[in-house]
N, C-alpha and C. Protein backbone atom coordinates (compact mmCIF):
# COMPACT_ATOMS: atom_id res chain seq x y z
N UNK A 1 0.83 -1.18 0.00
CA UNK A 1 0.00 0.00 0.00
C UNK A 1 0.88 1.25 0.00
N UNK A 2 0.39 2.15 -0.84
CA UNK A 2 1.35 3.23 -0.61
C UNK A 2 0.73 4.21 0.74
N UNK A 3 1.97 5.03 0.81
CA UNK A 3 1.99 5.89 2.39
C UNK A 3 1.26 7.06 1.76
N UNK A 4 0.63 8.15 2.28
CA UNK A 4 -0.01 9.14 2.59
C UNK A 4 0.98 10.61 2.70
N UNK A 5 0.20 11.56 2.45
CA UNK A 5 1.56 12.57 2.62
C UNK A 5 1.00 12.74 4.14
N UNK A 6 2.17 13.16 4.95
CA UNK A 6 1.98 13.83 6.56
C UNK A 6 0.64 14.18 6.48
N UNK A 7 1.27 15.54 6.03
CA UNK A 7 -0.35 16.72 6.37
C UNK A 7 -1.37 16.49 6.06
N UNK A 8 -1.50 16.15 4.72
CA UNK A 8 -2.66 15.15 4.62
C UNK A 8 -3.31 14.55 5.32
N UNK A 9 -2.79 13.28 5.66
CA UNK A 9 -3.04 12.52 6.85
C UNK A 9 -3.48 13.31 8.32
N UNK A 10 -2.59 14.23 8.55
CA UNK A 10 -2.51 15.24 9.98
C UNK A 10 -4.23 15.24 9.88
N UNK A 11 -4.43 16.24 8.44
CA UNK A 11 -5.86 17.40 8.57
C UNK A 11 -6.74 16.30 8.56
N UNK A 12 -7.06 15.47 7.93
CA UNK A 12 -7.71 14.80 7.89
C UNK A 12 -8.06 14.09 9.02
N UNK A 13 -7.45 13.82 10.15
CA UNK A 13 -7.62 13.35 11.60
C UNK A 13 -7.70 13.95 12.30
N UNK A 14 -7.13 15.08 12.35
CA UNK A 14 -8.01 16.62 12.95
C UNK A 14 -9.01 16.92 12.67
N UNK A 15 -9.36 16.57 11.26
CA UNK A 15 -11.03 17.13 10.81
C UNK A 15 -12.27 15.87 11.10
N UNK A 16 -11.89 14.89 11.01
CA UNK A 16 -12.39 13.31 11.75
C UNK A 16 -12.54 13.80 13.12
N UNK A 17 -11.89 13.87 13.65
CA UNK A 17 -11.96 14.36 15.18
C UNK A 17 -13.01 15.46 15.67
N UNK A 18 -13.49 15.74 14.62
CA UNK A 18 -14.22 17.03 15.10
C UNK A 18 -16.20 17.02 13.97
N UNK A 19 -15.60 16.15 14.09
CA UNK A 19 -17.53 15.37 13.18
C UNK A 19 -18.18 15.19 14.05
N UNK A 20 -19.26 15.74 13.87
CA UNK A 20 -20.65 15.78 14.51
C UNK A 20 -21.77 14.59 14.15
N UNK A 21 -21.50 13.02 15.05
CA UNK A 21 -21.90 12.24 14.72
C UNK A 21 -22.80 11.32 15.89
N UNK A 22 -23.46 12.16 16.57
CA UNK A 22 -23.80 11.51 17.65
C UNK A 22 -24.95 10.21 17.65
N UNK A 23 -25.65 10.27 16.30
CA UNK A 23 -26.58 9.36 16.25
C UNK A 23 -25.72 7.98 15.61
N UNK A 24 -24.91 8.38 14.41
CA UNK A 24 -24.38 6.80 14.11
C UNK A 24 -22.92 6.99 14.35
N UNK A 25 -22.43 7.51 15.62
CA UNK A 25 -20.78 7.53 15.37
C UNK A 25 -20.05 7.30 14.20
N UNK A 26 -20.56 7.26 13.27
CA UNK A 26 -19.81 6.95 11.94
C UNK A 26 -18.95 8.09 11.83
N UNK A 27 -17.58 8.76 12.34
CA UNK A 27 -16.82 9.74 11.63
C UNK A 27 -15.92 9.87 10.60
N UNK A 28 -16.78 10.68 10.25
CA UNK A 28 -15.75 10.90 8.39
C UNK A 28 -15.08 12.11 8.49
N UNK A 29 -13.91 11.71 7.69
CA UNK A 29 -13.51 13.19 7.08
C UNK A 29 -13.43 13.19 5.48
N UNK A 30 -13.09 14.72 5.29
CA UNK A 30 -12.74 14.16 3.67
C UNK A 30 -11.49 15.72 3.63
N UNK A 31 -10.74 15.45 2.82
CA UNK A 31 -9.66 16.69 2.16
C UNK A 31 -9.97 16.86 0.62
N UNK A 32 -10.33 17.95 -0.02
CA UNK A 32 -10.41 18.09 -1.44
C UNK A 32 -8.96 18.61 -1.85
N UNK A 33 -8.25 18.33 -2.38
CA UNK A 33 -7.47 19.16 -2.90
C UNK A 33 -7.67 20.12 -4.75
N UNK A 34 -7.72 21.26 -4.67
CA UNK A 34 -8.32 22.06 -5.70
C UNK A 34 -7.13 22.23 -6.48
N UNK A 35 -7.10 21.70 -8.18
CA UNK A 35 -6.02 21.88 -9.34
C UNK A 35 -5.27 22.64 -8.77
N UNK A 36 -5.18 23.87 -7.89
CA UNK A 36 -4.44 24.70 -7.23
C UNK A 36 -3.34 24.85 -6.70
N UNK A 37 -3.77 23.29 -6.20
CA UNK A 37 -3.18 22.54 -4.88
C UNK A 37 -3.32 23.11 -3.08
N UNK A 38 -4.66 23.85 -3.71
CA UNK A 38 -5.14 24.24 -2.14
C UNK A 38 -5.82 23.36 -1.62
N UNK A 39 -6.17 22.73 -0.42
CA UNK A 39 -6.83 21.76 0.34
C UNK A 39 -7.48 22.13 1.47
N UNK A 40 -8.49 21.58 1.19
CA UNK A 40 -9.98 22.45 2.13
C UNK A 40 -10.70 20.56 2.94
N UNK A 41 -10.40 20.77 4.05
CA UNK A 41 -11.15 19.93 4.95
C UNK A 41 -12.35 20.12 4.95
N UNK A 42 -13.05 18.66 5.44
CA UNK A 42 -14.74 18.73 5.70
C UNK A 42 -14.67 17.66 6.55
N UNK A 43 -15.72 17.54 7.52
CA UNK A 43 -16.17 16.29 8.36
C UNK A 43 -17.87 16.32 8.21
N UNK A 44 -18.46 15.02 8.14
CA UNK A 44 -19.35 14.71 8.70
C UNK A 44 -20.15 15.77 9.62
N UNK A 45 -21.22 15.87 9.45
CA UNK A 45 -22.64 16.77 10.43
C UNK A 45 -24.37 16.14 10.49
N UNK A 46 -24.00 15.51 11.79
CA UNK A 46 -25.39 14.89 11.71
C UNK A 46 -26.49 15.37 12.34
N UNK A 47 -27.99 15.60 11.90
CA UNK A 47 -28.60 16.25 12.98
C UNK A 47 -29.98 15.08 13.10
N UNK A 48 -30.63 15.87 14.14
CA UNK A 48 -31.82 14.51 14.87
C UNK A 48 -32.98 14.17 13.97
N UNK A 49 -32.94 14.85 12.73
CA UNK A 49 -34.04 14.71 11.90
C UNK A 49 -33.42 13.36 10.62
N UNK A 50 -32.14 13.28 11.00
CA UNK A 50 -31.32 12.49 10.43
C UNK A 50 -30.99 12.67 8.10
N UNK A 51 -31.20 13.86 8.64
CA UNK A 51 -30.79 14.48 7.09
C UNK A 51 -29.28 15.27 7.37
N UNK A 52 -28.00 14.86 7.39
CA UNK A 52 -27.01 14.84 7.28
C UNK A 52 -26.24 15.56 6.36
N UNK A 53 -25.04 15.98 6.42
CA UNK A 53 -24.07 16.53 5.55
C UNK A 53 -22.75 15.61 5.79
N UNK A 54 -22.49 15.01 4.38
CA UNK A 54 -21.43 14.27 4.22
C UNK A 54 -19.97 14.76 4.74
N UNK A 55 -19.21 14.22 4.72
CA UNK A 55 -17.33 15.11 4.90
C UNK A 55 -17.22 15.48 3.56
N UNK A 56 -17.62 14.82 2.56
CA UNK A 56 -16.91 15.11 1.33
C UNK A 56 -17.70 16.82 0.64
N UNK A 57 -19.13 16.57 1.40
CA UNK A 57 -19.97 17.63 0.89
C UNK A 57 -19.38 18.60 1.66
N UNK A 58 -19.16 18.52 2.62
CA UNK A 58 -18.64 19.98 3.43
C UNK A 58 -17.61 20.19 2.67
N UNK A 59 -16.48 19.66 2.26
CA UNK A 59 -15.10 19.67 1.65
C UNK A 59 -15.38 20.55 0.24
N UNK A 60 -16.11 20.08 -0.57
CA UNK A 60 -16.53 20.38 -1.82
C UNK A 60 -16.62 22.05 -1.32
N UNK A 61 -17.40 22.43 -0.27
CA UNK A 61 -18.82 23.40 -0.18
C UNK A 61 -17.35 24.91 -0.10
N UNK A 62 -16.59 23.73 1.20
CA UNK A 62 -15.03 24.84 1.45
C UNK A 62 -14.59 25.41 0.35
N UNK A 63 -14.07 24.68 -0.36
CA UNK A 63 -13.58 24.47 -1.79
C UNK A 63 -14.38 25.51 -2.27
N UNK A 64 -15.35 25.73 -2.83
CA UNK A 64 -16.31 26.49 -3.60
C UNK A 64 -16.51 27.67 -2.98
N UNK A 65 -16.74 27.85 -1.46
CA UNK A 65 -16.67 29.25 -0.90
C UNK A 65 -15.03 29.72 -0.99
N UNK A 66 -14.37 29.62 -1.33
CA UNK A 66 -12.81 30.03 -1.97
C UNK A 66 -12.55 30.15 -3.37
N UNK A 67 -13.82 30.07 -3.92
CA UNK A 67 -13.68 30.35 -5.14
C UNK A 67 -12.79 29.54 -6.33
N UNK A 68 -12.83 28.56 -5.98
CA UNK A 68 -12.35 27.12 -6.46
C UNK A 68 -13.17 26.31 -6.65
N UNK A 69 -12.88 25.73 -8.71
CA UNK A 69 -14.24 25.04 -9.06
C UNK A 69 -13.68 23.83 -9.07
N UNK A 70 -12.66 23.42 -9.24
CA UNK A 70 -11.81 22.41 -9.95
C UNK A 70 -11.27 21.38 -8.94
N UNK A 71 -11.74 20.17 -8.70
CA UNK A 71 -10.67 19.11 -7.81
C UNK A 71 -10.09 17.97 -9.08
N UNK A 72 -8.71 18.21 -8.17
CA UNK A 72 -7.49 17.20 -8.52
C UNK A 72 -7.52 15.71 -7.45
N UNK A 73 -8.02 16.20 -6.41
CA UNK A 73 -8.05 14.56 -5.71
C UNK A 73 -8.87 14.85 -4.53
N UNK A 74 -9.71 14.05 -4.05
CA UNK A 74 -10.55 13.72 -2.85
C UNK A 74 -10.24 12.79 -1.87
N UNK A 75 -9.71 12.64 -0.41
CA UNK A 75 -9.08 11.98 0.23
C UNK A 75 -10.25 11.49 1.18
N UNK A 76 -10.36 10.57 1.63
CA UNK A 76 -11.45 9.89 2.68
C UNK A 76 -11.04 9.52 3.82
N UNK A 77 -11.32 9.82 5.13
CA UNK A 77 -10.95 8.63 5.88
C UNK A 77 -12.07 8.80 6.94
N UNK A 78 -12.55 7.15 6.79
CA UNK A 78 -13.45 7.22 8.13
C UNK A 78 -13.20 6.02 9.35
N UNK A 79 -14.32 6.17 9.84
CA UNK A 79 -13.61 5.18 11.79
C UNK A 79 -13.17 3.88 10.94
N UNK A 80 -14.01 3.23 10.96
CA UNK A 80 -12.90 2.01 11.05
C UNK A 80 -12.30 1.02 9.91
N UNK A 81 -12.88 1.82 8.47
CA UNK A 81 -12.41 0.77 7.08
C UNK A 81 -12.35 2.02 6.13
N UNK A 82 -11.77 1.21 4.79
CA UNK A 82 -11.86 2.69 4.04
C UNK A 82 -13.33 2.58 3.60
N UNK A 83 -13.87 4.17 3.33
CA UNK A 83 -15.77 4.11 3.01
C UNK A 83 -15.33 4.94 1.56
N UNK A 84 -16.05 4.53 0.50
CA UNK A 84 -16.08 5.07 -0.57
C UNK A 84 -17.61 6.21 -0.24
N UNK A 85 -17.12 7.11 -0.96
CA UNK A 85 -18.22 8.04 -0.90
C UNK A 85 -19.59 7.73 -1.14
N UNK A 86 -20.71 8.09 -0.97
CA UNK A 86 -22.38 7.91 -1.02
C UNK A 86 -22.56 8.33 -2.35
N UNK A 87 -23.37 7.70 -2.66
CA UNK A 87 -24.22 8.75 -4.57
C UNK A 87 -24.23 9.84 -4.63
N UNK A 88 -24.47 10.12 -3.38
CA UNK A 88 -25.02 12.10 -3.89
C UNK A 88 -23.81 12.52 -3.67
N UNK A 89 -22.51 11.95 -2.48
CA UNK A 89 -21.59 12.88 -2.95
C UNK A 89 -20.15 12.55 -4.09
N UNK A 90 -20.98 11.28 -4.91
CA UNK A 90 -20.19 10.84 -6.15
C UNK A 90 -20.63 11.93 -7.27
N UNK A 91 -21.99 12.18 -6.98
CA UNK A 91 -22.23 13.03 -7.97
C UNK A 91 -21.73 14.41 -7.84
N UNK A 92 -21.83 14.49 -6.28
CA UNK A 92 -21.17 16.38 -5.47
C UNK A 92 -19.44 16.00 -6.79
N UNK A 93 -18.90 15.29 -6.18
CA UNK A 93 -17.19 15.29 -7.09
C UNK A 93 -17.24 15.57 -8.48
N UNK A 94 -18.56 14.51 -9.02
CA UNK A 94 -18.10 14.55 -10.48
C UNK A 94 -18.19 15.79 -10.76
N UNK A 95 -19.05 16.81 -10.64
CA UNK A 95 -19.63 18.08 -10.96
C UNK A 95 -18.39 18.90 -11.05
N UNK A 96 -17.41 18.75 -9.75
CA UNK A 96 -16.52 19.50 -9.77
C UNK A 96 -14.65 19.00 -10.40
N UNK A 97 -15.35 17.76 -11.09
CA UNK A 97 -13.60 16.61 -11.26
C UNK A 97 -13.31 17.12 -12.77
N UNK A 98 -12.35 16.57 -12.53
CA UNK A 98 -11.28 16.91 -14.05
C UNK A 98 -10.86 15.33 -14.63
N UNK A 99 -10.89 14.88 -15.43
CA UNK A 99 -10.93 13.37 -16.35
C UNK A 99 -9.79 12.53 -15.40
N UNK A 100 -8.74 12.98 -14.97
CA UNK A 100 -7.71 12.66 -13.94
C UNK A 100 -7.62 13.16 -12.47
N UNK A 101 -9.33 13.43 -12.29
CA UNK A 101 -9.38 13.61 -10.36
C UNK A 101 -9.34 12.07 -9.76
N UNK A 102 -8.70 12.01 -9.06
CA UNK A 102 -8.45 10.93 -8.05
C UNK A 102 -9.26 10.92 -7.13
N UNK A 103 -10.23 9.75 -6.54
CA UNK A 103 -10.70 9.75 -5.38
C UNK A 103 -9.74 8.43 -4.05
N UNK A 104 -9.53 8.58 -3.46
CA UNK A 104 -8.24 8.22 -2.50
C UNK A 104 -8.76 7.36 -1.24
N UNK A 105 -9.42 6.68 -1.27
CA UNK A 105 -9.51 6.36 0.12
C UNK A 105 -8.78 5.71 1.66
N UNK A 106 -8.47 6.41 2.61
CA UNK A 106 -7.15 5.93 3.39
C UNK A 106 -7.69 4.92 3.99
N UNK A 107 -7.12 3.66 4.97
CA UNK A 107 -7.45 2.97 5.82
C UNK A 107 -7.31 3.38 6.86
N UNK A 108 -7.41 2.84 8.16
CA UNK A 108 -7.45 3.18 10.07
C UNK A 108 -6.08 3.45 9.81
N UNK A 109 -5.10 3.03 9.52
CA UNK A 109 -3.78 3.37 9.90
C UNK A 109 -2.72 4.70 9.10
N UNK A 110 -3.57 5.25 7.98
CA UNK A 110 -3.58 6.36 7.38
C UNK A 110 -2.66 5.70 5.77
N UNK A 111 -2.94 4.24 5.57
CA UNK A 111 -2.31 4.26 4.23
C UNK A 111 -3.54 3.95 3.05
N UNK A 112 -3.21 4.48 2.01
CA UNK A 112 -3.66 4.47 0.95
C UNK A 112 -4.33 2.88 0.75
N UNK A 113 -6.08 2.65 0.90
CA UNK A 113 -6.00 1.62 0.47
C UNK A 113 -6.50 1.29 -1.13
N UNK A 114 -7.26 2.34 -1.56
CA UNK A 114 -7.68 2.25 -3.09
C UNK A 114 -7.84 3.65 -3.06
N UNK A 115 -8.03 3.51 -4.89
CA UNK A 115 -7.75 5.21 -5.44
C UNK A 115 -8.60 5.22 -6.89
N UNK A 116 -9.69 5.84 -6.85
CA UNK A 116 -10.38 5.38 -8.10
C UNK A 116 -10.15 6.66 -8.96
N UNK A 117 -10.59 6.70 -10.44
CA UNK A 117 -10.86 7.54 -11.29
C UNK A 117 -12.12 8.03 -11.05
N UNK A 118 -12.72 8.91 -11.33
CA UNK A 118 -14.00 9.35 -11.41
C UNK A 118 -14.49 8.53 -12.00
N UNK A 119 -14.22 8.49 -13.91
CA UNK A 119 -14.87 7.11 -14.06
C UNK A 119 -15.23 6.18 -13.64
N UNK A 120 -14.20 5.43 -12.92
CA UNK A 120 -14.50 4.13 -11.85
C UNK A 120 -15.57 4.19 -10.72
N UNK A 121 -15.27 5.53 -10.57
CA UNK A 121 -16.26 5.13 -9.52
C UNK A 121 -17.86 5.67 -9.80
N UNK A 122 -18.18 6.34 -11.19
CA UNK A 122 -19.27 6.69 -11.13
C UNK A 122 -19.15 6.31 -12.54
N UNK A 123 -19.01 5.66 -13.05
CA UNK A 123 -19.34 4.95 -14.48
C UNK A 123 -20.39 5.63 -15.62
N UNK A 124 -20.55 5.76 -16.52
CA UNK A 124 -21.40 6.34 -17.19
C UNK A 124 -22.81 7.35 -16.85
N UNK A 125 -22.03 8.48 -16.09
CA UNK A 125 -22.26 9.06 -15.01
C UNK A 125 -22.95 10.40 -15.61
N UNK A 126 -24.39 11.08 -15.39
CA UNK A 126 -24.92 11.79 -15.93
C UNK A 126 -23.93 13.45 -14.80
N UNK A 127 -23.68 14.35 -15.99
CA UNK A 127 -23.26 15.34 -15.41
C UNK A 127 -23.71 16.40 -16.31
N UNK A 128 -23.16 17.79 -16.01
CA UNK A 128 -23.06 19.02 -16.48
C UNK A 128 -22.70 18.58 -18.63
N UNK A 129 -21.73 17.90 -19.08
CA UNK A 129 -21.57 17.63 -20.28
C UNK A 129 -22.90 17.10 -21.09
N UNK A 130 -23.95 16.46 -20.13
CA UNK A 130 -25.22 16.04 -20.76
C UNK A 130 -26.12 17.21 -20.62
N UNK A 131 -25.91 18.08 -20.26
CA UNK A 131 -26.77 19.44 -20.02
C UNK A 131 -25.77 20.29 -21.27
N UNK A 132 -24.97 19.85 -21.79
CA UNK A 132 -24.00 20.99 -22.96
C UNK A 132 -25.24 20.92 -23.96
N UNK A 133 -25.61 22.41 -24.71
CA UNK A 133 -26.88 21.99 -26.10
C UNK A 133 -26.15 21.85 -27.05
């Protein structure tokens, strides 16, 4: 498996650490990194009506309030396996991915356990290009 960069790893367990998950302890984080190479954390937010905000959606949302449309890679890490992202926020990435965005997911011990293409992971995937007239 390959290793993780530090900081990476760091924010991302700092931002895990701080998810608001009291109904399913499930804590996520996510890191976007923007073509830029700026990187905007998100965690998990759960509330009692149980309509939720993903890590990856907060990450995206950072990203976009900075005025950054563009991700180069999406990093995951949650409690206890690697979690590939949910539908809605496969679709939150594609909206904002480039043909070579990486989605990354770490394991408990912070190494790389899979790394998909957008393609891969959302396969013949309706976006913004099917809305081109």
């Amino acid at each position: 498996m390959k290793t993780l960069d530090p900081d990476i790893l760091a924010t991302l367990i700092a931002s895990r650490n701080q998810a608001y998950a009291p109904y399913s302890g499930f804590m996520v984080s996510a890191l976007v990194e923007s073509v830029d190479g700026r990187h905007f954390a998100g965690t998990n937010v759960e509330t009692a009506h149980y309509k939720s905000i993903c890590a990856e959606a907060s990450a995206i949302s950072a990203m976009v309030c900075a005025g950054r449309r563009r991700i180069a890679a999406v990093y995951i890490l949650a409690g206890n396996r690697p979690t590939p992202p949910c539908g809605d926020c496969r679709q939150r990435i594609l909206e904002f991915a480039e043909p070579d965005t990486r989605i990354v997911l770490i394991d408990p011990d912070g190494r790389i356990a899979k790394s998909y293409s957008i393609d891969e992971l959302l396969p013949d995937a309706f976006g913004p290009n099917n809305l081109a007239g």
